[in-house]
Protein backbone atom coordinates (compact mmCIF):
# COMPACT_ATOMS: atom_id res chain seq x y z
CA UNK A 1 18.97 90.99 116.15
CA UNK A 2 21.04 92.56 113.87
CA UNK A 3 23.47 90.98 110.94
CA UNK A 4 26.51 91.00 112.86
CA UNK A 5 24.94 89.36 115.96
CA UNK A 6 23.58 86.91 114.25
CA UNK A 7 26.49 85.66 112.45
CA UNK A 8 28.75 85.81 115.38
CA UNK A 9 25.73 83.42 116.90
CA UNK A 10 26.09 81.14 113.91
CA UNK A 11 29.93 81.20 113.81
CA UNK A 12 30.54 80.32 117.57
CA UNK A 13 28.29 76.92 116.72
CA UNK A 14 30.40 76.44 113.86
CA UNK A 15 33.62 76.71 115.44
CA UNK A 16 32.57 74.62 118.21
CA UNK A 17 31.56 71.82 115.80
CA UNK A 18 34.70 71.95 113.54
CA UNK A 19 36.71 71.55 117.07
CA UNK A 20 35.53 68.04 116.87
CA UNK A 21 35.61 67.13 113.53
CA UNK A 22 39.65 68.26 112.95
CA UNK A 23 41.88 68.89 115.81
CA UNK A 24 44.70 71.86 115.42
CA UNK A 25 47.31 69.82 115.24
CA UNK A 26 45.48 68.10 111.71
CA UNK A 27 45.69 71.67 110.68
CA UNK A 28 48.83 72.36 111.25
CA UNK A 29 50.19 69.18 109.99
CA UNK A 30 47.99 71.12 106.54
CA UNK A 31 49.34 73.81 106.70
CA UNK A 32 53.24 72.95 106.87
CA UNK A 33 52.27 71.88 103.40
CA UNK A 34 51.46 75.13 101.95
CA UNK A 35 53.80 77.95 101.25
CA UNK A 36 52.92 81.33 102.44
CA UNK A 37 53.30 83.94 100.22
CA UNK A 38 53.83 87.80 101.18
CA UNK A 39 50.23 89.66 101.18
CA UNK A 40 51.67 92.97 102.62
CA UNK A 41 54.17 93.33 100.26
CA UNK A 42 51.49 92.62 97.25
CA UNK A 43 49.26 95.40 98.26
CA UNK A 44 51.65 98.06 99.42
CA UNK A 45 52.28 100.87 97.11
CA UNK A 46 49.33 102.83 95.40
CA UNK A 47 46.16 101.61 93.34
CA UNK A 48 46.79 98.13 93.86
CA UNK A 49 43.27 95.93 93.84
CA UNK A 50 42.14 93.05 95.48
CA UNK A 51 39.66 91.49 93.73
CA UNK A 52 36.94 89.58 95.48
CA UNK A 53 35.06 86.14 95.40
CA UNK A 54 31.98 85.08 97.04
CA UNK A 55 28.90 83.59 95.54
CA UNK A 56 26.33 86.15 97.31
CA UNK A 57 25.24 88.47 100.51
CA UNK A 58 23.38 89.37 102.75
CA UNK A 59 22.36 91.94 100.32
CA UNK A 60 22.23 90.05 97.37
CA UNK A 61 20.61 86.45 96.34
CA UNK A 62 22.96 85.75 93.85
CA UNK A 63 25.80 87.77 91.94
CA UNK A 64 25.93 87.85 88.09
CA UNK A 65 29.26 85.97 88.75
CA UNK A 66 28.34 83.33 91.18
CA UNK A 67 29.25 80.62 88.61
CA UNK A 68 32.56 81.73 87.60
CA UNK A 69 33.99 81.91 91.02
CA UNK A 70 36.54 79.25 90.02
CA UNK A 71 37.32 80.94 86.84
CA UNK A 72 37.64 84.54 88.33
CA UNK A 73 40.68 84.76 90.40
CA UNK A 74 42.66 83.52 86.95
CA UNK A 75 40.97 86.25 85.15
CA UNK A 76 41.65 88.66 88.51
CA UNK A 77 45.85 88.03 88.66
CA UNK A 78 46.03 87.84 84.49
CA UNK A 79 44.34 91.01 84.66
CA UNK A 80 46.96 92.69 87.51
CA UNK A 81 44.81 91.95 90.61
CA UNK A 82 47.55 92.15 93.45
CA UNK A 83 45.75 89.39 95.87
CA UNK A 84 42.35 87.91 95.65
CA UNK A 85 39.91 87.73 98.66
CA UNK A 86 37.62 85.41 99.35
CA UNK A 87 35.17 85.04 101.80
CA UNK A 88 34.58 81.59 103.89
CA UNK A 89 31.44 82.35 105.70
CA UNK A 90 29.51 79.41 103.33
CA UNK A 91 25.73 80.08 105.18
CA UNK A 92 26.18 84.02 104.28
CA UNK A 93 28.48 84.49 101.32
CA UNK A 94 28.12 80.85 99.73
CA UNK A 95 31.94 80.39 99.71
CA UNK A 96 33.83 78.11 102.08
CA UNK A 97 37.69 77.13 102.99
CA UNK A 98 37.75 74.67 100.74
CA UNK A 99 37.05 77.50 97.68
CA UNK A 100 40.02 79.11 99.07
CA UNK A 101 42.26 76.20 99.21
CA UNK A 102 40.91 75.93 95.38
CA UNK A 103 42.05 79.61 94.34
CA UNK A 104 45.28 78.65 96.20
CA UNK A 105 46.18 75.98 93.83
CA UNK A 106 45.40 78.15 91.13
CA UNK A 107 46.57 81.13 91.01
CA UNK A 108 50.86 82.82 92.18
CA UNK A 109 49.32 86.23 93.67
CA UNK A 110 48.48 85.73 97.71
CA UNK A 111 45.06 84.89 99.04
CA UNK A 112 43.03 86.99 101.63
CA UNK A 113 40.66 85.03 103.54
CA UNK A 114 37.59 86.77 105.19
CA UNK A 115 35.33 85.85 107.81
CA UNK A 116 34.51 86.64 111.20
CA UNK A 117 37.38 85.16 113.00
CA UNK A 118 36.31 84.83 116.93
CA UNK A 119 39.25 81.85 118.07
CA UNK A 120 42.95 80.62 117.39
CA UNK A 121 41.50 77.82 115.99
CA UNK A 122 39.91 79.37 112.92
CA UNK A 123 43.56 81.20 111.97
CA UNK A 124 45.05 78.01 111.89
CA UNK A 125 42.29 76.60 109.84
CA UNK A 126 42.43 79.56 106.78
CA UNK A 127 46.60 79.17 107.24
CA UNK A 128 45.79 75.21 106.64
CA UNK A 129 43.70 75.83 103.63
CA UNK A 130 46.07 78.71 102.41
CA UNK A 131 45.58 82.22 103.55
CA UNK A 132 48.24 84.18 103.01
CA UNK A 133 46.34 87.50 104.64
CA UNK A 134 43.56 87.07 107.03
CA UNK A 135 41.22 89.62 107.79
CA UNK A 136 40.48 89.83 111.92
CA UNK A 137 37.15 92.21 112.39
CA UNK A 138 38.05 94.92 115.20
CA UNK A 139 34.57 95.41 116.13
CA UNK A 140 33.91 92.05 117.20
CA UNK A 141 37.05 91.66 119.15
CA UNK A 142 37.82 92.88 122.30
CA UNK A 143 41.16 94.41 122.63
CA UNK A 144 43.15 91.38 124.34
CA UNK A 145 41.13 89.00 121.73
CA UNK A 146 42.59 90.94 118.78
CA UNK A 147 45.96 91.50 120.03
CA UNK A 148 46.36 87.57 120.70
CA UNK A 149 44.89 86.86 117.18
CA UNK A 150 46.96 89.59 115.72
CA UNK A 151 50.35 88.05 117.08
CA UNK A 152 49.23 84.59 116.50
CA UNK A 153 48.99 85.08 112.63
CA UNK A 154 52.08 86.55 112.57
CA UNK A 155 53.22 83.41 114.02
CA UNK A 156 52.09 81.36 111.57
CA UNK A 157 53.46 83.57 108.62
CA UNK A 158 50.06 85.24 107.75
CA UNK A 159 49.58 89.25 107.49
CA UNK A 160 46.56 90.58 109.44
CA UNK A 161 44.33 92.80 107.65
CA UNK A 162 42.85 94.52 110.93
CA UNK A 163 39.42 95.98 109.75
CA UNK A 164 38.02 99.21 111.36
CA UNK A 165 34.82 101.09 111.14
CA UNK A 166 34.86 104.23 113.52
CA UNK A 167 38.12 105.75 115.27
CA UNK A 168 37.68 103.12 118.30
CA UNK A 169 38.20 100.36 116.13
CA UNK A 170 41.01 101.83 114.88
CA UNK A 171 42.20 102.55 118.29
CA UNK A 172 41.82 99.17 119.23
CA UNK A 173 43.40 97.72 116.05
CA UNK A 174 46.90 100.30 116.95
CA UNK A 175 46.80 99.44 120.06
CA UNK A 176 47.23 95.61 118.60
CA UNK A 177 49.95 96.34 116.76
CA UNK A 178 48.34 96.57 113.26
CA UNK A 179 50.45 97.37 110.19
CA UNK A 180 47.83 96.66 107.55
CA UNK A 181 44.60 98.09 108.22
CA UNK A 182 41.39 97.73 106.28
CA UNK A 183 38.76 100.55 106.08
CA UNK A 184 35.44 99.41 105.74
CA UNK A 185 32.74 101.84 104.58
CA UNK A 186 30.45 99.30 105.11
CA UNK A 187 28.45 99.54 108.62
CA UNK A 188 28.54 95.66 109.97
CA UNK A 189 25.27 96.30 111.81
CA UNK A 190 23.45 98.84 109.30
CA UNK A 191 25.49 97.29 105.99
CA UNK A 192 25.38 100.92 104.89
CA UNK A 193 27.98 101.79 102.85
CA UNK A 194 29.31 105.49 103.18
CA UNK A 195 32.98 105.95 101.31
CA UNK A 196 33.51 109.11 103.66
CA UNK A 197 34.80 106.78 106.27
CA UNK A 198 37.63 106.05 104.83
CA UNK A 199 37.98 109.85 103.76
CA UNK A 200 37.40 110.52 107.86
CA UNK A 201 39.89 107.49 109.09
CA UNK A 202 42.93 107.73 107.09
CA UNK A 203 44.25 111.00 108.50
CA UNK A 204 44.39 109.21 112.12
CA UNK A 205 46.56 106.47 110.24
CA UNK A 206 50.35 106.08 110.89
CA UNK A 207 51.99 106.69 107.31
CA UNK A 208 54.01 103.63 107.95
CA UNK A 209 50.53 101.53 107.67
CA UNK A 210 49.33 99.83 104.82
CA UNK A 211 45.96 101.15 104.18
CA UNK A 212 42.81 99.41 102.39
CA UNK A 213 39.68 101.09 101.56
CA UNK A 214 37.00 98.32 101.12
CA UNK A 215 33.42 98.34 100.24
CA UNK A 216 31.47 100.80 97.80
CA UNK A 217 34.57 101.14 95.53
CA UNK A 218 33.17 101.71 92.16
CA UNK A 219 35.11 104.00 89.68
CA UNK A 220 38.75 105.14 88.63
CA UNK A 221 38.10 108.13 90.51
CA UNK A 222 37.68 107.71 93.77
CA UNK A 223 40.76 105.36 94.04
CA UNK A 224 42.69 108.03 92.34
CA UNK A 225 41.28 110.33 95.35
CA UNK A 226 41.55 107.94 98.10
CA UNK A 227 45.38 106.67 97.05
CA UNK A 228 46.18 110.57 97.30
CA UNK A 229 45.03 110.82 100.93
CA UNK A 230 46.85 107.99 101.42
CA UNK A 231 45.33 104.52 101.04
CA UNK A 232 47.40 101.62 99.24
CA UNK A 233 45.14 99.19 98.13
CA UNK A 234 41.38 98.55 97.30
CA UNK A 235 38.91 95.85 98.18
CA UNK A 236 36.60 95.11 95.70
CA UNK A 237 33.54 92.39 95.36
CA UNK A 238 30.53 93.28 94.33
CA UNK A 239 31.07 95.77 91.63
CA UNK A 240 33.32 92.74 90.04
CA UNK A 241 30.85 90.55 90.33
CA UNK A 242 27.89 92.08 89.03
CA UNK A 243 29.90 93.51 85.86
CA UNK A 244 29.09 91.67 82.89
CA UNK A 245 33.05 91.96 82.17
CA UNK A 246 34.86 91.64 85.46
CA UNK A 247 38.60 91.80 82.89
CA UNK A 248 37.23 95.00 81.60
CA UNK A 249 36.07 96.65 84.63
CA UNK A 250 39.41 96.10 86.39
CA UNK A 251 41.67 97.40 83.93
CA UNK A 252 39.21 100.59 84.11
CA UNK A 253 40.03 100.79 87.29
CA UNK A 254 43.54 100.14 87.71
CA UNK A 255 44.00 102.77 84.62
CA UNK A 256 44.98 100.56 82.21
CA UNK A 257 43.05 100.61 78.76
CA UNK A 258 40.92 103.52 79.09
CA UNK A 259 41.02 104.02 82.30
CA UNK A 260 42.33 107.51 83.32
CA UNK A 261 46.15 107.62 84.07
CA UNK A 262 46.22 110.88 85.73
């Protein structure tokens, strides 16, 4: 079985349980609490980052930073992070609603929550512990699924960041209306990470889309290539936090204090 079926296993069990335990109009009685702030509008534009939280992977135990997740979305906006990410899947990535709710509280830039969202319920749930953005997983939707999802965030004031792998995906995720769309060089079954795809994507991307390249982001230089072909905004986790100085590494690669400007 690979990763991706297995999680979507685990989350349908999940989402079935939490049905019980809170009822959607709890979380939308939550929710009406907490003010939505604009996520499309943060990232859109060129180089802008969006700096990632989660405790581990499937590819990695435990991140150099997996203490600090509290303190790192401070350091992330201080530092000129346009949004911070987090990701909710607690048995995989060690990071749950509730850390998002957290960052919410804490820091004024907008909050992208990830996980592999399979029902209406679980977008009202990440609007009810503060998403702002919410990424919905083209490959694991099927194209009714996605568009319903897609127009039901909307709804509740959220942006969708519609994530694609291969030029169906993307098909699908047009054909749902998306106007933010992630790139993810990371294969969800494989969780190979190959930068080319957003090199071979982004020229079959309306120019009126706001583009993320995610995954396998590492240096000044390929978002200085990648914002040329057209891509408005970064997502990046791991190399933040496995960096012994997650401040310094992101001003390298925004361009700001040695980084190059060019």
């Amino acid at each position: 079985m690979t990763f991706l079926n297995r999680v979507i296993e685990q989350k349908r069990s999940e989402i079935a349980e939490k049905k019980v335990n809170m009822s959607k109009n709890d979380l939308k009685q939550m929710a009406a609490r907490i003010p939505v702030r604009d996520f499309r509008a943060a990232i859109s534009g060129k180089g802008k980052i969006i700096a990632e939280i989660k405790k581990r992977s499937p590819r990695v135990h435990r991140f150099r930073n997996a203490d600090a997740i509290h303190d790192l979305p401070r350091v992330y906006e201080e530092t000129g992070a346009a949004a911070v990410s987090i990701v909710t899947d607690a048995l995989n990535f060690g990071t749950s609603l509730s850390d998002a709710r957290r960052v919410h509280e804490h820091v004024s830039i907008p909050i992208l929550v990830k996980d592999f969202i399979l029902d209406e319920y679980q977008v009202h749930e990440a609007r009810a512990f503060g998403a702002d953005g919410l990424l919905l997983i083209a490959r694991i939707l099927d194209s009714q699924k996605l568009a319903e999802l897609h127009a039901l965030t909307d709804e509740l004031g959220m942006q969708a960041l519609v994530e694609v792998h291969d030029e169906n995906d993307l098909r699908k995720a047009l054909d749902a209306g998306a106007h933010t769309i992630g790139i993810n060089n990371r294969d969800l079954d494989s969780l190979e990470v190959r930068v080319d795809t957003t090199r071979q994507l982004i020229g079959h991307i309306p120019d009126s889309t706001t583009v993320v390249s995610e995954s396998g982001i590492r240096g000044r230089s390929e978002i200085l290539e990648l914002s040329r072909l057209g891509v408005n905004a970064f997502l990046i986790g791991e190399a933040l936090l496995e960096s012994d100085d997650p401040a310094k590494l992101l001003r390298q690669l925004l361009g700001k204090n040695g980084g190059t400007k060019h």
